[in-house]
N, C-alpha and C. Protein backbone atom coordinates (compact mmCIF):
# COMPACT_ATOMS: atom_id res chain seq x y z
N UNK A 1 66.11 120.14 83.23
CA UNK A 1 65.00 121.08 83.17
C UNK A 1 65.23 122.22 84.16
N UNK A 2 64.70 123.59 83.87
CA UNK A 2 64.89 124.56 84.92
C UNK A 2 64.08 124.76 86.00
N UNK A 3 64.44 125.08 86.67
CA UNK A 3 63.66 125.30 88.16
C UNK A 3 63.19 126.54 88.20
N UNK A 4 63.34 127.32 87.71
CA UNK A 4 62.83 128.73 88.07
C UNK A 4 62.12 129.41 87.34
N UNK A 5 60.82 128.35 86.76
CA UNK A 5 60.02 128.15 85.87
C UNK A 5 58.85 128.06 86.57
N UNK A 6 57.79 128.41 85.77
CA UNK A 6 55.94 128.63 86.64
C UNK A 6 55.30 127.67 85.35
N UNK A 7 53.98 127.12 85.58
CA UNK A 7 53.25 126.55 84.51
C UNK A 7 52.26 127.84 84.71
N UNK A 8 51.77 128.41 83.47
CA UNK A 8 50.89 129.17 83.82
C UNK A 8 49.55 128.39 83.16
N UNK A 9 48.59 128.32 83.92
CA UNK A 9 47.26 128.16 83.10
C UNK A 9 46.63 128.90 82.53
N UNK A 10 45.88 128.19 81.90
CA UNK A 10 44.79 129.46 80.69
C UNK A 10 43.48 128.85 80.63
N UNK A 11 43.11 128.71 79.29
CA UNK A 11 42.16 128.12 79.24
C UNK A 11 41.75 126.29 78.96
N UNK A 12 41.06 126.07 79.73
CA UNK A 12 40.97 124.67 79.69
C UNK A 12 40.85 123.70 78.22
N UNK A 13 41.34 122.53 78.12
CA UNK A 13 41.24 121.94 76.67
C UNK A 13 39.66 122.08 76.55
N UNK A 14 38.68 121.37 77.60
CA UNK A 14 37.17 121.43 76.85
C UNK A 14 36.79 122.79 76.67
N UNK A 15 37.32 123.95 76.92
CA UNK A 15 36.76 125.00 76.79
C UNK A 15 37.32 125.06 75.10
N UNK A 16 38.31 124.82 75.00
CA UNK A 16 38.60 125.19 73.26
C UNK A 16 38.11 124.45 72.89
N UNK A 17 37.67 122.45 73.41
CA UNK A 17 37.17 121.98 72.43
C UNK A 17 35.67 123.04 71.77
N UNK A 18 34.79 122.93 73.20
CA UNK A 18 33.86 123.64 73.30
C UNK A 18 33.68 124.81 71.92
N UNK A 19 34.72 125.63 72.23
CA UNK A 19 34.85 127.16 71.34
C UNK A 19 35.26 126.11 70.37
N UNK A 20 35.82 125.33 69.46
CA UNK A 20 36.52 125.04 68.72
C UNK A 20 35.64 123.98 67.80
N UNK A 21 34.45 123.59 68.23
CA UNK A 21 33.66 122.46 68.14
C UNK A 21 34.30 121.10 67.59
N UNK A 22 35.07 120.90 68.27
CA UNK A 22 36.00 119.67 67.66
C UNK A 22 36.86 119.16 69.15
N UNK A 23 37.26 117.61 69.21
CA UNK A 23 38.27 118.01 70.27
C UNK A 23 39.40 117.07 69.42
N UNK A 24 40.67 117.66 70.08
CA UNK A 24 42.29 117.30 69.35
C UNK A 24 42.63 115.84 69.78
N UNK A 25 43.32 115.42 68.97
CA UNK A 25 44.26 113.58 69.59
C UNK A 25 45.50 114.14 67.86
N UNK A 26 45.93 112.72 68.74
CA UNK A 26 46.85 112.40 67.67
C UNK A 26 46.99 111.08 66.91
N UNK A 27 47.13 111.49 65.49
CA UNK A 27 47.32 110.27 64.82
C UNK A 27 48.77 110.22 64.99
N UNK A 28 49.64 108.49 64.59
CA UNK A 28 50.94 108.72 64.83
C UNK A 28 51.33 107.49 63.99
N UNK A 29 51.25 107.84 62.88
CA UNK A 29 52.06 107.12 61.24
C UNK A 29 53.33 106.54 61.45
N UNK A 30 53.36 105.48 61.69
CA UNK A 30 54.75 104.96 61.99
C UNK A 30 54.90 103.86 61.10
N UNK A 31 56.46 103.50 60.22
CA UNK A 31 56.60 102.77 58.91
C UNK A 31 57.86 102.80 58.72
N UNK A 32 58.10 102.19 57.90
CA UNK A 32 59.51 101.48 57.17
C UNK A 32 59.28 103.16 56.05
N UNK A 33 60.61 103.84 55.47
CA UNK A 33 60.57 104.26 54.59
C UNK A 33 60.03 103.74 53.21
N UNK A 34 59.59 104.47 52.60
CA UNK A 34 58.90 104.26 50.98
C UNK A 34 57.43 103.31 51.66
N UNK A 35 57.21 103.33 52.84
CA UNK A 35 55.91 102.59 53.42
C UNK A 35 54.42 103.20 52.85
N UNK A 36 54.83 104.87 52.40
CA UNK A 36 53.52 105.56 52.11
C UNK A 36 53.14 106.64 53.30
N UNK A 37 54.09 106.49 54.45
CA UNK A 37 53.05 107.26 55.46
C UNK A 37 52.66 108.41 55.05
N UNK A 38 53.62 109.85 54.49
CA UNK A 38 53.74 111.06 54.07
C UNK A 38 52.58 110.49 53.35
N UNK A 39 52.26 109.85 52.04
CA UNK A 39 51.38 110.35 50.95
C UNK A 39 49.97 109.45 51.64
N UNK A 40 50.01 109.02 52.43
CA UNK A 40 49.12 108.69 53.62
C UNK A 40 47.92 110.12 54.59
N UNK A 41 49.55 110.54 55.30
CA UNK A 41 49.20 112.05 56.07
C UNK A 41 48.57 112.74 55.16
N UNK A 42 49.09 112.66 54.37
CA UNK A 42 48.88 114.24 53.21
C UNK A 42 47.57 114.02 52.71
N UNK A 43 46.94 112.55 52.18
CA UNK A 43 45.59 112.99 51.74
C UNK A 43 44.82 112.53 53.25
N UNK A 44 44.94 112.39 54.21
CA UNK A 44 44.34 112.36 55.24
C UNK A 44 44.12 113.26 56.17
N UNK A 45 45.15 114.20 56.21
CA UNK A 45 44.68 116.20 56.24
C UNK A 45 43.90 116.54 55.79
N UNK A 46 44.24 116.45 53.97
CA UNK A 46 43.05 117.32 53.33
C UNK A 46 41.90 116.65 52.95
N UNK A 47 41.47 114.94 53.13
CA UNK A 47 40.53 114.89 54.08
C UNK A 47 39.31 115.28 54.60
N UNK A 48 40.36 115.62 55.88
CA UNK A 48 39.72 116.21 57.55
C UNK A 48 39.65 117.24 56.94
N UNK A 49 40.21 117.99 56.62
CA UNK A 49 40.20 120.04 56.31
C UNK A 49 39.09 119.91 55.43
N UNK A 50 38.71 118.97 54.30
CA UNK A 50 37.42 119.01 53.41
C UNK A 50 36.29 118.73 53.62
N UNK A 51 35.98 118.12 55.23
CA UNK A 51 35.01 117.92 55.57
C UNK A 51 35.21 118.68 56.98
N UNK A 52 35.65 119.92 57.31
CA UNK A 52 35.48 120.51 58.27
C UNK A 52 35.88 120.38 59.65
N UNK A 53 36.95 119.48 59.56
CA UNK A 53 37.93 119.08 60.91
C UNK A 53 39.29 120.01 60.59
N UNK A 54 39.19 120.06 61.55
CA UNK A 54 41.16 121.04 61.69
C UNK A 54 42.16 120.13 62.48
N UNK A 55 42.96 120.24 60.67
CA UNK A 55 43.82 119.04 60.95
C UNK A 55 45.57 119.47 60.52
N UNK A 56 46.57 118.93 61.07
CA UNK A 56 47.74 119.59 60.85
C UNK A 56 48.46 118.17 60.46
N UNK A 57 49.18 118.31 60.03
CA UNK A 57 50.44 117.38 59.23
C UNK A 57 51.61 117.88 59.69
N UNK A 58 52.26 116.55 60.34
CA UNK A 58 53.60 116.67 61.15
C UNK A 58 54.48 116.00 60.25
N UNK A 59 55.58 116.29 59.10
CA UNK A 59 56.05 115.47 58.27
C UNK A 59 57.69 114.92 59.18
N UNK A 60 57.93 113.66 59.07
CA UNK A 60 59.23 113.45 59.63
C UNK A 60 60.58 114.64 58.55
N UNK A 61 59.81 114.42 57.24
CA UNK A 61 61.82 115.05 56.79
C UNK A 61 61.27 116.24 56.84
N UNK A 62 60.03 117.08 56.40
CA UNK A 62 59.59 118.59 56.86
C UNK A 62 60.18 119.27 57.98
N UNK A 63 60.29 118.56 59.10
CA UNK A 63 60.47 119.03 60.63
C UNK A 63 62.10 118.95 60.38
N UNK A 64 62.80 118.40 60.00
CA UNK A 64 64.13 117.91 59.87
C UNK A 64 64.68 119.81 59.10
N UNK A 65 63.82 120.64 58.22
CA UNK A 65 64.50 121.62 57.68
C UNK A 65 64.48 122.66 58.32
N UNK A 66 63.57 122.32 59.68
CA UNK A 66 63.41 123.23 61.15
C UNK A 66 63.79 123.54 62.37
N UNK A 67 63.01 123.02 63.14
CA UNK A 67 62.53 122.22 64.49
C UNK A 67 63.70 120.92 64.85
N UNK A 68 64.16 120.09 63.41
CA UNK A 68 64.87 119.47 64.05
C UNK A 68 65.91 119.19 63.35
N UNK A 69 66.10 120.50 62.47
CA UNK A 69 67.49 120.38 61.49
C UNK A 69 69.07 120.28 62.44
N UNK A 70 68.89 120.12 63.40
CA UNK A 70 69.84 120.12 64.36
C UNK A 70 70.07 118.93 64.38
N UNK A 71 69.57 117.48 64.17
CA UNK A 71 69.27 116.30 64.40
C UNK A 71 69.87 115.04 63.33
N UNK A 72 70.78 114.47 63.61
CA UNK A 72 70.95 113.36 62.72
C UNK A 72 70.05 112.05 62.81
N UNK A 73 70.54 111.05 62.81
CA UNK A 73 70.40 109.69 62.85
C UNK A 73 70.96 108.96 63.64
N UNK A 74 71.31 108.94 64.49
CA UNK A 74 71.95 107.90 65.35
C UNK A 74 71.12 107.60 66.52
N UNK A 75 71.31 106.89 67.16
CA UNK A 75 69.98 106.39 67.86
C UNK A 75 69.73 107.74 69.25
N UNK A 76 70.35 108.27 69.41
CA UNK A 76 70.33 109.11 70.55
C UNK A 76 69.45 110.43 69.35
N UNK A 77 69.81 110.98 68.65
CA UNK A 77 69.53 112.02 67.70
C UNK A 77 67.49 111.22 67.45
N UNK A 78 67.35 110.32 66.91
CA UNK A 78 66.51 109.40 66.68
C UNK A 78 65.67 109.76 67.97
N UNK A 79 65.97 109.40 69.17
CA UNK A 79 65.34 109.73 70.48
C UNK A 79 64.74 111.16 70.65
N UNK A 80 65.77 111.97 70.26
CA UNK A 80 65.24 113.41 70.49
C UNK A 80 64.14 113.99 69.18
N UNK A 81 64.28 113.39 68.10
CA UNK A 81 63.73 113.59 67.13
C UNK A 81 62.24 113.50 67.39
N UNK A 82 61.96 112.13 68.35
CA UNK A 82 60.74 111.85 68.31
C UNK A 82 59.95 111.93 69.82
N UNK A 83 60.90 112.46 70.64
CA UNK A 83 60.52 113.64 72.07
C UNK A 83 60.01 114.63 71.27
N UNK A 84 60.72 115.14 70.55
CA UNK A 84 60.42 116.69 69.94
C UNK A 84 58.12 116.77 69.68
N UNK A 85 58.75 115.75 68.80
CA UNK A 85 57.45 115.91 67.79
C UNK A 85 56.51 115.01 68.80
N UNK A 86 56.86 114.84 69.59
CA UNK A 86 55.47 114.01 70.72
C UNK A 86 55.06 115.14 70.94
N UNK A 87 55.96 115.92 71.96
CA UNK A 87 55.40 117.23 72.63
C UNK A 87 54.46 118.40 71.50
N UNK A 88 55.26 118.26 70.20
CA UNK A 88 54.37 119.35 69.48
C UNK A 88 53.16 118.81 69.04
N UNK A 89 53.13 117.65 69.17
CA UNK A 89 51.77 117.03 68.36
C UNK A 89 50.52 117.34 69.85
N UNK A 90 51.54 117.38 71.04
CA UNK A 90 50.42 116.94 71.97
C UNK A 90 49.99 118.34 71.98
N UNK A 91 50.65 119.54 71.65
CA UNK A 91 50.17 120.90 71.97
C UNK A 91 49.37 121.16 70.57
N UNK A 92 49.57 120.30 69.72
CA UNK A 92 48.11 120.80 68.61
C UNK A 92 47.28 119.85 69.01
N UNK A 93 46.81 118.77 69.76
CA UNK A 93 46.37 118.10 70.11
C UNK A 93 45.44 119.23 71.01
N UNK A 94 45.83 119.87 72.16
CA UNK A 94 45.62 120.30 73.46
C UNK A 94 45.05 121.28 72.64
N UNK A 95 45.13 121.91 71.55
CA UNK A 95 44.34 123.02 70.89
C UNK A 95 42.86 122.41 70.17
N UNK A 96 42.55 121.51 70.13
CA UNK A 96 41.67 120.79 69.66
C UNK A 96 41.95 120.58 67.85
N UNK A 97 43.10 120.43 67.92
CA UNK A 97 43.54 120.19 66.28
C UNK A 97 44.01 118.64 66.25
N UNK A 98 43.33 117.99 65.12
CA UNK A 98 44.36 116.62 65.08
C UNK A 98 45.35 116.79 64.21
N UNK A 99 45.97 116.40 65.14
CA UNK A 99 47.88 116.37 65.16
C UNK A 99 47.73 115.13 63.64
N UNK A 100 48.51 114.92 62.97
CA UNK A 100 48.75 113.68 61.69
C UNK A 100 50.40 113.60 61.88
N UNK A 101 51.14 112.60 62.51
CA UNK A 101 52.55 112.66 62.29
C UNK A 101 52.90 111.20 60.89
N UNK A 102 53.99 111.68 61.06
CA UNK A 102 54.44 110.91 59.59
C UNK A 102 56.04 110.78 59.95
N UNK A 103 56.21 109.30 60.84
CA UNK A 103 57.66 109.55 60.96
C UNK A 103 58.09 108.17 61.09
N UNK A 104 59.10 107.77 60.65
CA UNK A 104 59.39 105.84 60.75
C UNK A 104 59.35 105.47 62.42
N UNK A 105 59.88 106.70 63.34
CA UNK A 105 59.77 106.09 64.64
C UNK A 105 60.07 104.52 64.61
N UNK A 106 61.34 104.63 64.71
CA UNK A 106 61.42 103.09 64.72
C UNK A 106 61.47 102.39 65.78
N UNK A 107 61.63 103.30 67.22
CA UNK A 107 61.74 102.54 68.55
C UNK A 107 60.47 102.38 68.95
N UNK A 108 59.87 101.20 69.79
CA UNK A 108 58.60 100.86 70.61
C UNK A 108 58.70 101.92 71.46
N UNK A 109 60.01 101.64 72.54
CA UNK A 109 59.87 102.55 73.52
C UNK A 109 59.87 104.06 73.09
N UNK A 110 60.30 104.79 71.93
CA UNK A 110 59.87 105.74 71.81
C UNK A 110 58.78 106.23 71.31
N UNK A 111 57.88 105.67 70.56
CA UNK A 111 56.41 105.43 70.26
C UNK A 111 55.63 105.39 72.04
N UNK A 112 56.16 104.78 72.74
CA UNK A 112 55.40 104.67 73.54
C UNK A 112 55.45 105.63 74.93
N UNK A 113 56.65 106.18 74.76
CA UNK A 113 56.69 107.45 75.52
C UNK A 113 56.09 108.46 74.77
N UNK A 114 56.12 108.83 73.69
CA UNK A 114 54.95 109.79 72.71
C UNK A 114 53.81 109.54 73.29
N UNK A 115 53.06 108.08 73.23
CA UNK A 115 51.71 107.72 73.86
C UNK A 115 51.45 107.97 75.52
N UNK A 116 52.59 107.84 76.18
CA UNK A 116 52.41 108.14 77.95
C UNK A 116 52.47 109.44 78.02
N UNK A 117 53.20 110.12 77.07
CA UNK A 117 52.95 111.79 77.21
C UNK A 117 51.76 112.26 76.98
N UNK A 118 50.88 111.69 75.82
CA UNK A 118 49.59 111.78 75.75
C UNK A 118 48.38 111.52 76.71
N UNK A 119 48.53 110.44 77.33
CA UNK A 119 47.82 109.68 78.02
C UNK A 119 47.64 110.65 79.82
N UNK A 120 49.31 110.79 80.24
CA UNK A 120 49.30 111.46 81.28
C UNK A 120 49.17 113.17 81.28
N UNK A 121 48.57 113.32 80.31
CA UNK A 121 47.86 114.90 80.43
C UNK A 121 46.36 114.67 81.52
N UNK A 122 45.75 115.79 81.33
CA UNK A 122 44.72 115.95 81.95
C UNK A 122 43.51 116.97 81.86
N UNK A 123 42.81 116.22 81.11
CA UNK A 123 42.67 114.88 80.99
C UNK A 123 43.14 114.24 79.91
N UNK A 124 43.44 112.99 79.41
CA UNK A 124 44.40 112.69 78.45
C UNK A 124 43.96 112.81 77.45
N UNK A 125 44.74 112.96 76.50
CA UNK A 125 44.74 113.16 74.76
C UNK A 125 44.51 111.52 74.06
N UNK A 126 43.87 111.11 73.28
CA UNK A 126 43.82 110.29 72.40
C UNK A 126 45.05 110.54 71.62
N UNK A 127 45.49 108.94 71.54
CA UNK A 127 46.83 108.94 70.83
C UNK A 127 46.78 107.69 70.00
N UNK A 128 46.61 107.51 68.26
CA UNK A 128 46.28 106.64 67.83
C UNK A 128 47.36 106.27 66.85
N UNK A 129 47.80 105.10 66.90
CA UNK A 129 48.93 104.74 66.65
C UNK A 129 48.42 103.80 65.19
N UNK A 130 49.05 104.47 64.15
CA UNK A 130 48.78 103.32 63.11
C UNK A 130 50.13 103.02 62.42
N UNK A 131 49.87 101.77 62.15
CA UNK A 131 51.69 100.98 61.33
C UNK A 131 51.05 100.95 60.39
N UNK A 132 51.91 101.71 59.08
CA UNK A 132 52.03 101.81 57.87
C UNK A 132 52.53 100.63 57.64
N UNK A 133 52.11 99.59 57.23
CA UNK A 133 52.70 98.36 57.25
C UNK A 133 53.41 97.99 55.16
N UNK A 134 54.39 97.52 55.42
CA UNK A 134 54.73 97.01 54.13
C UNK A 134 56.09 95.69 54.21
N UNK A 135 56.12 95.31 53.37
CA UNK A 135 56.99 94.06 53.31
C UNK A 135 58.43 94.83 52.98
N UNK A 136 59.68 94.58 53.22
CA UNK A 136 60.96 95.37 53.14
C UNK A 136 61.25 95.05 51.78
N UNK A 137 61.01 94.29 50.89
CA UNK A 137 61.40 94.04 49.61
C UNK A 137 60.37 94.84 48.56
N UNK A 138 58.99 95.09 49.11
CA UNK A 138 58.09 96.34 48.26
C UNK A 138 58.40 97.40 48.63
N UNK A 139 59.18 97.71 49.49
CA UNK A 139 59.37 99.56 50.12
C UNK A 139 61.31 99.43 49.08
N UNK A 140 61.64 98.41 48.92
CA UNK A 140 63.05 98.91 48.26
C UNK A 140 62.52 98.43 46.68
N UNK A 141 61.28 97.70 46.34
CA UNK A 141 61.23 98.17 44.70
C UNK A 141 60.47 99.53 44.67
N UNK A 142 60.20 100.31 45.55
CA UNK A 142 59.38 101.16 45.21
C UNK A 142 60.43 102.23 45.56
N UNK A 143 61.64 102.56 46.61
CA UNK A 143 62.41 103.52 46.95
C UNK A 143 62.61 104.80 45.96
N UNK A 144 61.38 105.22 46.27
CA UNK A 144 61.08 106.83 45.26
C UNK A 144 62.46 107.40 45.41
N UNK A 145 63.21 107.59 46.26
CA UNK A 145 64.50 108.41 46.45
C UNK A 145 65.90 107.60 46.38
N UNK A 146 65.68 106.46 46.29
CA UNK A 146 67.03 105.86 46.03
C UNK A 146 67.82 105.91 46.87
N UNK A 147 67.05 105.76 48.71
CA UNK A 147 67.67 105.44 49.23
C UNK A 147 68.27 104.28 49.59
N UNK A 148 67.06 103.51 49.90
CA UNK A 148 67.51 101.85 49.38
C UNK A 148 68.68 101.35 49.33
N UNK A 149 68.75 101.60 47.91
CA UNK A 149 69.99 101.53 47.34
C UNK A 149 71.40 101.70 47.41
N UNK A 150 71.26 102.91 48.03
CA UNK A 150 71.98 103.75 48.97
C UNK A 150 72.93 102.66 49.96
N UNK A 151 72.07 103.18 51.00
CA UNK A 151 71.90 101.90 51.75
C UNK A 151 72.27 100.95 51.67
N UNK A 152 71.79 100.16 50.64
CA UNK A 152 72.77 98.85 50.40
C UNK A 152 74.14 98.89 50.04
N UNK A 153 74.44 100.29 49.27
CA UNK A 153 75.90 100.27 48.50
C UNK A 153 76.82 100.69 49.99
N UNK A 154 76.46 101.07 51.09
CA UNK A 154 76.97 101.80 52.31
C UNK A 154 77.20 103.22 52.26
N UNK A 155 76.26 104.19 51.52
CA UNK A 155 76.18 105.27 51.21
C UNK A 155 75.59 106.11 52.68
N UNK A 156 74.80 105.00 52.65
CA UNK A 156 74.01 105.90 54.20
C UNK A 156 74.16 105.22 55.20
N UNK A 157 74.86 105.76 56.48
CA UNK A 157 74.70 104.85 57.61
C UNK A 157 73.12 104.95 58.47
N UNK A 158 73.32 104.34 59.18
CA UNK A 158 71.85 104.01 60.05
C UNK A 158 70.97 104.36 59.64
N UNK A 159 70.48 103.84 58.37
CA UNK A 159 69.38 103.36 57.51
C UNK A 159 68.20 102.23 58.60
N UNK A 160 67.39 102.70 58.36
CA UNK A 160 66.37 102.15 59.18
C UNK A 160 65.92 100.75 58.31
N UNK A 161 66.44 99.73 59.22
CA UNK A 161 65.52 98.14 58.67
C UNK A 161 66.64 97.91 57.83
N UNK A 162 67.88 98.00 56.92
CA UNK A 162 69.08 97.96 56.54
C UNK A 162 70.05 98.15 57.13
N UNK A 163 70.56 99.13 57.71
CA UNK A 163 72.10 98.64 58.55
C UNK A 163 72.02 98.12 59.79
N UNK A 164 73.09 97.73 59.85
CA UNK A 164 73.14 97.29 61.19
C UNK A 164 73.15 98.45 62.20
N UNK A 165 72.31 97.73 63.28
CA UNK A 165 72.03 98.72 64.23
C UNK A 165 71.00 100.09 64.20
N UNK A 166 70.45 99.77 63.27
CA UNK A 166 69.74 100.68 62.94
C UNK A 166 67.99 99.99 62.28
N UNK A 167 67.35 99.12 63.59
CA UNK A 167 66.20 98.31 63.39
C UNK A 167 64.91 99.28 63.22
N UNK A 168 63.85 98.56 62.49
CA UNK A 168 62.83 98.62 62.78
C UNK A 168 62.21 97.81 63.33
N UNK A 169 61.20 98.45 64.95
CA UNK A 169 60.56 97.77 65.79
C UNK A 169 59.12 97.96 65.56
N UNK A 170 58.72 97.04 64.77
CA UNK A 170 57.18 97.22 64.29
C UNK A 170 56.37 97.65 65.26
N UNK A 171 55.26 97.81 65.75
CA UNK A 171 54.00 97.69 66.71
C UNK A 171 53.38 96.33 66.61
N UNK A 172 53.51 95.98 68.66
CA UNK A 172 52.74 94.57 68.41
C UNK A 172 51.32 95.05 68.43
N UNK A 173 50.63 96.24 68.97
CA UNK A 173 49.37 96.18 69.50
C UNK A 173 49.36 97.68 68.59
N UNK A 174 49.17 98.15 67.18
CA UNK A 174 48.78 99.31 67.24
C UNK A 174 47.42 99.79 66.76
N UNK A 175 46.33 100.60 67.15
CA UNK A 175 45.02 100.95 67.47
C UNK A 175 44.81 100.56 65.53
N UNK A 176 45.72 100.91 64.63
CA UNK A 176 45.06 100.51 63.66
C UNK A 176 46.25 100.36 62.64
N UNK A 177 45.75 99.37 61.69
CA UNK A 177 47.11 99.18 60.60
C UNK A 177 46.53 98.93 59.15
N UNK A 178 47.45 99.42 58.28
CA UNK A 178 46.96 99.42 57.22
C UNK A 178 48.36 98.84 56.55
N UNK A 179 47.95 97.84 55.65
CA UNK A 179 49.02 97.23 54.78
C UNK A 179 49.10 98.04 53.20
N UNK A 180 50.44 98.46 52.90
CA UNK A 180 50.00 99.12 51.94
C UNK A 180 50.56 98.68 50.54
N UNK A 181 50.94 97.56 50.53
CA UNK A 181 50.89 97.32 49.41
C UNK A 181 49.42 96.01 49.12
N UNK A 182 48.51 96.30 49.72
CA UNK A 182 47.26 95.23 49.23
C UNK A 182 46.21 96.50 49.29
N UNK A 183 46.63 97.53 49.44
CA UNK A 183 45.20 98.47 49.83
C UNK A 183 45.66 100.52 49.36
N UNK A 184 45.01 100.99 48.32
CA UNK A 184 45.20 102.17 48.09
C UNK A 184 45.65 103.04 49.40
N UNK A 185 46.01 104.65 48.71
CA UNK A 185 45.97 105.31 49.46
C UNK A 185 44.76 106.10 49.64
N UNK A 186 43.49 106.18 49.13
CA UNK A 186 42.26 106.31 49.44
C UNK A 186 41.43 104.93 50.43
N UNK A 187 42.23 104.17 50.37
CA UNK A 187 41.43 102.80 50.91
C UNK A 187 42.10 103.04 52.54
N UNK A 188 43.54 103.15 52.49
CA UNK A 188 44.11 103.72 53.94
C UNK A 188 43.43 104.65 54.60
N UNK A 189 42.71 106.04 53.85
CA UNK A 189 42.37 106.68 54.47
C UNK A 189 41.08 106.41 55.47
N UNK A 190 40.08 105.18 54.58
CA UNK A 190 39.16 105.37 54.73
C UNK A 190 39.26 104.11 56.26
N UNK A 191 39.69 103.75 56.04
CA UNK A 191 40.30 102.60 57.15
C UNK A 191 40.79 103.33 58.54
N UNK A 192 41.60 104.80 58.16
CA UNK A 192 41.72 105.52 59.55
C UNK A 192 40.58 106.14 59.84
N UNK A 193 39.88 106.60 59.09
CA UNK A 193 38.49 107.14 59.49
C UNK A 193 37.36 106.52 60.04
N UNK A 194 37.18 105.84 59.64
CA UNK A 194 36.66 104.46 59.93
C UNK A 194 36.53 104.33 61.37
N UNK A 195 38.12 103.97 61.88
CA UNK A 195 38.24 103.58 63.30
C UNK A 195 37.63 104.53 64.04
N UNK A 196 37.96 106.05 63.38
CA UNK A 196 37.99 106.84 64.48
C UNK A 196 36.75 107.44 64.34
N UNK A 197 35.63 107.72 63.64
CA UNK A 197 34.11 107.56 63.85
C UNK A 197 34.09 106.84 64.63
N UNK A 198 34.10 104.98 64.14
CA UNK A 198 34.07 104.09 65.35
C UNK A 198 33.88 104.74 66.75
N UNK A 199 35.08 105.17 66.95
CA UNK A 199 35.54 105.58 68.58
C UNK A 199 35.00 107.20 68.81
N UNK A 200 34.48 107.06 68.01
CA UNK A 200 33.72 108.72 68.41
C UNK A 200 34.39 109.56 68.78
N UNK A 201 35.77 109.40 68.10
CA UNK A 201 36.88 110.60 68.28
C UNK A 201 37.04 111.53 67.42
N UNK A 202 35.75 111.22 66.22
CA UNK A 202 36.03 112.03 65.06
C UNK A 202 34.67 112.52 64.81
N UNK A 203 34.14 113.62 64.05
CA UNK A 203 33.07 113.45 63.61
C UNK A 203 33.04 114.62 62.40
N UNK A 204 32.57 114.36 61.05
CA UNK A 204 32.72 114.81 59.57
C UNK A 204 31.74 116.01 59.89
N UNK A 205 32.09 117.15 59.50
CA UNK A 205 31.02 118.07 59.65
C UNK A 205 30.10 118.20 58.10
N UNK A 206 31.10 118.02 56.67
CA UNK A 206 30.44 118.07 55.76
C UNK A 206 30.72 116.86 55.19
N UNK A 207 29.54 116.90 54.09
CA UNK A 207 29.92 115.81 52.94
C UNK A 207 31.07 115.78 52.20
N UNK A 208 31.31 114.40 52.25
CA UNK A 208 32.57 114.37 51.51
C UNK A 208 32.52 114.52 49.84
């Protein structure tokens, strides 16, 4: 990092919540591919945007044609992938926008440095962690893209939850989970909403 750098301040997060009538966190979609998260995020944006929350969608392969087209797969690339998108989620967060990410994140410890980045702001950001949960044999009959398959033939290396070396580390403790092959993708949504009324981190301005 450089040294010859200033933080400048501005205006405070409650002041935008304030101006903004809303305040920001992050949701943080984490799953096995073909799990659903994307078609998860996506009607869980529009949503929030239909009942008057301002809400942004962080897609894992979206960011990949950008922000992090620089980035492969290997576990170091994997690391930076999901530094990247902590920090941007926490700055739509810090704007009073909820952040929606959508990314397999397959490491704990990197899930959980996303969450300490959140946490050690000030004052901290809500950071809500949900596992797209599915069984590995319904995410490869369902492999919309044929990666799977892939995968199995040795087409793709470090395939997440298929090659070697290349695991998925579920969540032992995450704020909320939705299994998705016993429960729609309207039933998911209503299950994240749910919580987060619950926790009075959310609140619907219009009818749905």
């Amino acid at each position: 990092m450089a040294t010859n750098i200033t933080w400048h301040a501005g205006l405070t997060r409650e002041e935008r919540n304030k101006y903004n009538n809303q305040q920001g966190l992050t949701i943080w979609l984490t799953g096995l591919s073909a799990s659903g998260k994307s078609t998860i995020a996506t009607a869980l944006e529009q949503h929030l945007l239909h009942n008057g929350v301002t809400a942004y969608r962080l897609d894992g392969d979206n960011v990949r044609f950008g922000l992090n087209k620089d980035l492969g797969f290997s576990a170091a690339d994997r690391n930076e992938n999901i530094r990247r998108i902590a920090e941007v989620s926490k700055l739509f967060a810090d704007n009073s926008t909820v952040a929606i990410t959508s990314f397999i994140s397959p490491y704990i410890a990197d899930r959980e440095s996303a969450r300490a980045l959140h946490q050690n702001a000030d004052p901290p950001i809500p950071f809500i962690e949900v596992h797209v949960d599915i069984p590995i044999s319904v995410a490869e009959e369902r492999d919309p893209k044929g990666l799977y398959k892939k995968a199995r033939q040795g087409l793709i290396k470090d395939f997440t939850g298929i090659s070697e070396g290349a695991p998925y580390e579920a969540p032992v403790d995450p704020e909320v989970k939705v299994e998705t092959d016993k429960v729609s993708v309207e039933e998911a949504v209503k299950i994240i909403v749910d919580y987060l009324e619950e926790k009075g981190l959310l609140k619907l301005k219009t009818a749905a």
